[in-house]
C-alpha atoms as a PDB file:
ATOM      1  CA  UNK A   1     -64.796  23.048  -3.025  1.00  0.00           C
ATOM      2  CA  UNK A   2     -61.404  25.162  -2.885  1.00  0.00           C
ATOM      3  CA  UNK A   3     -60.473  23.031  -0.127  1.00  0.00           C
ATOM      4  CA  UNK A   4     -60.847  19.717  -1.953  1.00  0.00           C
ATOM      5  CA  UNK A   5     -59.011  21.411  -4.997  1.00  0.00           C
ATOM      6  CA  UNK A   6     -56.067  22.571  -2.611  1.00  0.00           C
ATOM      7  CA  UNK A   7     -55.660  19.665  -1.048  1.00  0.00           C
ATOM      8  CA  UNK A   8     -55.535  17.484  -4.644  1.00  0.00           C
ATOM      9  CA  UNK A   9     -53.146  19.984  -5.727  1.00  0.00           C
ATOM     10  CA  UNK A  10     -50.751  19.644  -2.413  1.00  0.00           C
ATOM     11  CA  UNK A  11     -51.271  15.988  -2.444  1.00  0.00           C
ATOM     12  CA  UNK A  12     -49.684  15.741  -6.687  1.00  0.00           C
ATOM     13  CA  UNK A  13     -46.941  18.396  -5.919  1.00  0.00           C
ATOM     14  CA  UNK A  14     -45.668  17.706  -2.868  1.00  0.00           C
ATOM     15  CA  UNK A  15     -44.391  13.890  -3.657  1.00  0.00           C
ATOM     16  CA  UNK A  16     -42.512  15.652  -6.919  1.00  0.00           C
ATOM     17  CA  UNK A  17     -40.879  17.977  -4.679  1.00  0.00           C
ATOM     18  CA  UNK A  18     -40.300  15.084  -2.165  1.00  0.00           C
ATOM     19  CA  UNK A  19     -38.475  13.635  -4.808  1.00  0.00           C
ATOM     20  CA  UNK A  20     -36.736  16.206  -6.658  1.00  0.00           C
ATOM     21  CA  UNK A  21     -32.987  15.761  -7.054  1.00  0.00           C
ATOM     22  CA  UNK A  22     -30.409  18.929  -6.865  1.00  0.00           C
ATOM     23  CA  UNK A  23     -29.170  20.456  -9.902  1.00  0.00           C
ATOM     24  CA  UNK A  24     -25.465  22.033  -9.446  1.00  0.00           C
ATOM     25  CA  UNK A  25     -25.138  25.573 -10.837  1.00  0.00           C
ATOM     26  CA  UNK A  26     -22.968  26.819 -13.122  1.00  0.00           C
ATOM     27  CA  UNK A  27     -19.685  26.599 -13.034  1.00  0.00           C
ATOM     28  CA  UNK A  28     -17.249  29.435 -12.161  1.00  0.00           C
ATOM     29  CA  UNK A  29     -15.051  30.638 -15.140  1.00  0.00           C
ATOM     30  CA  UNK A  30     -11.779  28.466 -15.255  1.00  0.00           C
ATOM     31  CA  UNK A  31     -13.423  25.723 -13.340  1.00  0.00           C
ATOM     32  CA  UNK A  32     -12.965  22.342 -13.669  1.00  0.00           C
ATOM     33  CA  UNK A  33     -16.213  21.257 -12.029  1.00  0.00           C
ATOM     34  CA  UNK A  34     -15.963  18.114  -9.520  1.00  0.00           C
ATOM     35  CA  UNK A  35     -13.259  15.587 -10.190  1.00  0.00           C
ATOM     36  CA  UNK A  36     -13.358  12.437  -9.748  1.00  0.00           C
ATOM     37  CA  UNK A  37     -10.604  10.725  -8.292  1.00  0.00           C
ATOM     38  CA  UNK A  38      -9.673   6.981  -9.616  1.00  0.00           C
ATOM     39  CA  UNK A  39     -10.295   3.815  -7.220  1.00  0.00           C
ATOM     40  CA  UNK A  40      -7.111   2.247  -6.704  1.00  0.00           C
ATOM     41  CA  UNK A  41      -7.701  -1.820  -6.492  1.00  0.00           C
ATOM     42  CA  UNK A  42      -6.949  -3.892  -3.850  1.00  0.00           C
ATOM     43  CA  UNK A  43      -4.636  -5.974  -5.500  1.00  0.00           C
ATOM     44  CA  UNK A  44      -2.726  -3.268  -7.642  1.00  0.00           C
ATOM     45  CA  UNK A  45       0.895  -3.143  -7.792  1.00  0.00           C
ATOM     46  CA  UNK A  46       2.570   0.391  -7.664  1.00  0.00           C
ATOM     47  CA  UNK A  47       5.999  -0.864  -7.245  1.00  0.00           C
ATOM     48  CA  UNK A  48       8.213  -3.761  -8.436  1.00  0.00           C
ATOM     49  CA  UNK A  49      11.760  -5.522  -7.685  1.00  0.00           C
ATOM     50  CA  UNK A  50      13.732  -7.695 -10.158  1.00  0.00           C
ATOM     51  CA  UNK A  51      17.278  -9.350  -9.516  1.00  0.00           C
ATOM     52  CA  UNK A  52      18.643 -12.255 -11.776  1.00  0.00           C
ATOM     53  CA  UNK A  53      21.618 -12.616 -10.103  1.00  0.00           C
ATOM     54  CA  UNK A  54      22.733 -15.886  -8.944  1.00  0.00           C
ATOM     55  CA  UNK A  55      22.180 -15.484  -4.715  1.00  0.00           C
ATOM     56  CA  UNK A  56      21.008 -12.108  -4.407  1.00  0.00           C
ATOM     57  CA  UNK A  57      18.625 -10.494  -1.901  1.00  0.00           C
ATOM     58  CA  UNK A  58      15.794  -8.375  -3.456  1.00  0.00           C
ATOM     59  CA  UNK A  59      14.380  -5.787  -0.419  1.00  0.00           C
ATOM     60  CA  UNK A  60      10.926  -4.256  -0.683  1.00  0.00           C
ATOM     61  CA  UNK A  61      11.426  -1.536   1.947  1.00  0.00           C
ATOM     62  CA  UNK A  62       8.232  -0.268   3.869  1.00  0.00           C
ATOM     63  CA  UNK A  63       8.983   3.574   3.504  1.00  0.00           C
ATOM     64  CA  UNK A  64      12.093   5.400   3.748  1.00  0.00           C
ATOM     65  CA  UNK A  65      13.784   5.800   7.182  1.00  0.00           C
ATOM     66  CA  UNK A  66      11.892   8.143   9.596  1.00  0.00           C
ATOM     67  CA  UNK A  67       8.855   7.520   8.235  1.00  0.00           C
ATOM     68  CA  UNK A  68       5.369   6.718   9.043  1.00  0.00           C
ATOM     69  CA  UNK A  69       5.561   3.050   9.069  1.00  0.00           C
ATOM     70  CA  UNK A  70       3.733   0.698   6.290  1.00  0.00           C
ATOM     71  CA  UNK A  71       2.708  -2.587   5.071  1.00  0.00           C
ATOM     72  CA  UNK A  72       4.171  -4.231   2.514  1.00  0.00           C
ATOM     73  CA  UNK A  73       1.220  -6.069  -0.136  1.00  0.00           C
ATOM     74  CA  UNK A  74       2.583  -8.418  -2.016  1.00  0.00           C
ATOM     75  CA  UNK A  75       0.665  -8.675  -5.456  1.00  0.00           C
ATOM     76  CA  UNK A  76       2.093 -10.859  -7.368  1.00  0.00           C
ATOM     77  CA  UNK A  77       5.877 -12.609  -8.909  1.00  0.00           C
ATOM     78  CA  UNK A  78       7.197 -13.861 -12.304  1.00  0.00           C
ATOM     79  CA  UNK A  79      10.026 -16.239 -12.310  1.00  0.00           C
ATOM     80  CA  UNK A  80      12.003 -17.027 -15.785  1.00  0.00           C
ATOM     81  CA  UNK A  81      14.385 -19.434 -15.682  1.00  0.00           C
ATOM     82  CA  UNK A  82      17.143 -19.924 -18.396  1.00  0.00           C
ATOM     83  CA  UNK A  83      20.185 -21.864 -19.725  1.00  0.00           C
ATOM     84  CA  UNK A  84      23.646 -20.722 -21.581  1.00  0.00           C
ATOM     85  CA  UNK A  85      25.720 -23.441 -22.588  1.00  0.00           C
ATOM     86  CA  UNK A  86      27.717 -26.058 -20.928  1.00  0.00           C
ATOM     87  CA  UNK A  87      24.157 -27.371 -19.025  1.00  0.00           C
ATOM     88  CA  UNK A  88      24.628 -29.290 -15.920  1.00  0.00           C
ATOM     89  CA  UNK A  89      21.408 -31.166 -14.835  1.00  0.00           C
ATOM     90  CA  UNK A  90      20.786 -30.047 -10.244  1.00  0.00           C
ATOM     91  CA  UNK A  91      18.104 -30.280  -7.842  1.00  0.00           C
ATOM     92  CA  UNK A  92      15.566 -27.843  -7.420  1.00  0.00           C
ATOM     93  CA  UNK A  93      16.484 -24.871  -5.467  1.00  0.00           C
ATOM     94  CA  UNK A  94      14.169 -22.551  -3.627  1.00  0.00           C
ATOM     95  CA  UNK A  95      13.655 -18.904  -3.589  1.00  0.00           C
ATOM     96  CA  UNK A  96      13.000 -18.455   0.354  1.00  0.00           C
ATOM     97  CA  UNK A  97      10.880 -15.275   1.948  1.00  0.00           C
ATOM     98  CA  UNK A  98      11.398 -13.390   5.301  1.00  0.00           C
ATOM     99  CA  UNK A  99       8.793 -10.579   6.729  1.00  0.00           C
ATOM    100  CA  UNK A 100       6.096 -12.328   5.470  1.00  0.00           C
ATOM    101  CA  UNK A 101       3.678 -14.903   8.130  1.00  0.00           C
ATOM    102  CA  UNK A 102       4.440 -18.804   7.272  1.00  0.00           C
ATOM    103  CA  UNK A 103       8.248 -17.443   5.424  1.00  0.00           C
ATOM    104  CA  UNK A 104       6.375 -19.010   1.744  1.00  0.00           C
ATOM    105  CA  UNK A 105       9.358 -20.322  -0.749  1.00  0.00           C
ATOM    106  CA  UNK A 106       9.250 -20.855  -4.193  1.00  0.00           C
ATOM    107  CA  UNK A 107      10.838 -23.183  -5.706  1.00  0.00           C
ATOM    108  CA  UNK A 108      13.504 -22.878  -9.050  1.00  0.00           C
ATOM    109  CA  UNK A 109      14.205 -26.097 -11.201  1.00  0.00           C
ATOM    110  CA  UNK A 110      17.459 -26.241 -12.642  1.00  0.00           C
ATOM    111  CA  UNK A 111      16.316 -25.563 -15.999  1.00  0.00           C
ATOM    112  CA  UNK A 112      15.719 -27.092 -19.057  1.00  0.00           C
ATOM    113  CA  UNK A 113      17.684 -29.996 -20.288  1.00  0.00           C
ATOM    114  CA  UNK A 114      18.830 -28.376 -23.915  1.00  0.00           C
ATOM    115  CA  UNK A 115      21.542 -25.586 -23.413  1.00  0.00           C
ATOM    116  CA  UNK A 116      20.235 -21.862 -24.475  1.00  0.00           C
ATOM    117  CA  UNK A 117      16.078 -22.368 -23.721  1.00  0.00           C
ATOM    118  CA  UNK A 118      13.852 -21.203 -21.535  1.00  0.00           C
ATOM    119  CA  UNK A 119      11.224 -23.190 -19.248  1.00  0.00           C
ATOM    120  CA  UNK A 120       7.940 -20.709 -19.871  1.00  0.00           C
ATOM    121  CA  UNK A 121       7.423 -18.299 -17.050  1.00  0.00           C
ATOM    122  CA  UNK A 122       5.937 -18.567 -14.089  1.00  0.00           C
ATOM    123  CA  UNK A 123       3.071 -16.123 -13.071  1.00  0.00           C
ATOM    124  CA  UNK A 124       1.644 -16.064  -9.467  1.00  0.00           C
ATOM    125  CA  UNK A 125      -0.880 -13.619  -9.076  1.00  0.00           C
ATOM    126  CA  UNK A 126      -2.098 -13.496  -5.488  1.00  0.00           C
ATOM    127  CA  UNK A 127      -5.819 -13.055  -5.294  1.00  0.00           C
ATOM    128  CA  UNK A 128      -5.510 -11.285  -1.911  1.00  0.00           C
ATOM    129  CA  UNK A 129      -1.887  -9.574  -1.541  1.00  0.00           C
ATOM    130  CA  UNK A 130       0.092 -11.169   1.083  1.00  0.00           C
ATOM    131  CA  UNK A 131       0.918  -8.718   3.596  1.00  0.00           C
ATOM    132  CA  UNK A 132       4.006  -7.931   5.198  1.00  0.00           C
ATOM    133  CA  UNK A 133       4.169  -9.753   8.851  1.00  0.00           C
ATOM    134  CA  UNK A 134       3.860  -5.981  10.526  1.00  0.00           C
ATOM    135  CA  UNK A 135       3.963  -2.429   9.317  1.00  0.00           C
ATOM    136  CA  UNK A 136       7.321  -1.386   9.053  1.00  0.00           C
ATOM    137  CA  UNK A 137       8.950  -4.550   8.262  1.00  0.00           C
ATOM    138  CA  UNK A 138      10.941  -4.841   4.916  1.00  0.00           C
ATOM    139  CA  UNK A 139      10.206  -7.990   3.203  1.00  0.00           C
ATOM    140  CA  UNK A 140      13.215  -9.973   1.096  1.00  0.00           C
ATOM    141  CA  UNK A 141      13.023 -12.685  -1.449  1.00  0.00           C
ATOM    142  CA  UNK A 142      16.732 -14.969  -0.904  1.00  0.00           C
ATOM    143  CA  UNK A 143      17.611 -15.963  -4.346  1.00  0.00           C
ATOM    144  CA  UNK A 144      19.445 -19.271  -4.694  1.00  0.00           C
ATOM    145  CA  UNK A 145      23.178 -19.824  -6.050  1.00  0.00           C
ATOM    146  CA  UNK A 146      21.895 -20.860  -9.483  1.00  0.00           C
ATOM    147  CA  UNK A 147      23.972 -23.886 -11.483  1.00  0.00           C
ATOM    148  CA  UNK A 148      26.716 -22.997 -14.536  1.00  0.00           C
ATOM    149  CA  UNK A 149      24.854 -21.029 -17.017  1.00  0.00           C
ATOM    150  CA  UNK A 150      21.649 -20.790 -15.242  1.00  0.00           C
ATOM    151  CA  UNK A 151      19.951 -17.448 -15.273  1.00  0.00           C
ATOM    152  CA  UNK A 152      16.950 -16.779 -13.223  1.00  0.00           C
ATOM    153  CA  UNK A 153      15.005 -13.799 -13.023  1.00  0.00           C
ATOM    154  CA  UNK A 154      12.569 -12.642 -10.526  1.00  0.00           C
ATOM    155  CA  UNK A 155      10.038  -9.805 -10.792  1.00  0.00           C
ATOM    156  CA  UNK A 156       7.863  -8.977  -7.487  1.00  0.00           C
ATOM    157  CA  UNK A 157       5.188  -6.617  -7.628  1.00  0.00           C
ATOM    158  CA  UNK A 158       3.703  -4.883  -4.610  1.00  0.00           C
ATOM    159  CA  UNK A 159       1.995  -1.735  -3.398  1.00  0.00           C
ATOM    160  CA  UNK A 160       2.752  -0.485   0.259  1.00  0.00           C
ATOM    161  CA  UNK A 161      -0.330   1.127   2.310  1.00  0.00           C
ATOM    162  CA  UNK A 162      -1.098   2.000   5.853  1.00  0.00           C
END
């Protein structure tokens, strides 16, 4: 009879202890306790370029020289484009690309017919970051030579990781 009443008890408190889950202690005086450390997204930006000057180069570097070597993620652009006075209609220009596979351009109307507007901004959020062509290679975004009284401005946004 003992054995039949040992072996029901063994059989109900073994599976709780099976089961059980570890309770941390107390924690030292001054401690913090564990800290938990943020998850960075895959397409977060940590860094960002602008230029709005008529045929300028913006460079995203890959690290400074004589370091480890990184990729560049591209995350995303804005483009704003806007007119003084004295508007003289052009063709489209484009914003070309170089350390980046394919070389993708962009490209820049001449701006809005009516002197002192704005077209509305354009927002190109990449749902996977473009990467750099190969660790260690900067990437640049050519502006064009923008028309009399034009005014573009370019924002990219990127993150560099190994």
């Amino acid at each position: 009879m003992k054995r039949v009443l040992y072996l029901t008890l063994a059989l109900w408190v073994l599976p709780t202890l099976a089961f059980a889950q570890a309770q941390s202690g107390p924690l030292p005086p001054g401690s913090l306790g564990t800290v938990q450390l943020p998850v960075e997204r895959a397409d977060s930006a940590t860094n960002v370029q602008h230029s709005h000057s008529s045929a300028a180069t913006i460079t995203l570097s890959s690290g400074p020289a004589g370091s480890a070597t990184q990729s560049i993620y591209i995350t995303g652009m804005d483009i704003t484009n806007c007119q003084g006075s004295a508007v003289t209609a052009a063709a489209p220009t484009f914003i070309t690309t170089t350390g980046v596979n394919g070389s993708p351009q962009y490209m820049v109307g001449s701006g809005p017919a009516t002197a002192g507007t704005c077209t509305p901004t354009s927002y190109i959020a990449f749902t996977a970051p473009l990467k750099s062509s190969s660790p260690g290679t900067n990437v640049t975004f050519v502006l064009p030579t923008f028309i009399t009284n034009q005014t573009v401005s370019v924002n990219v946004y990127y993150r560099l990781a190994y």
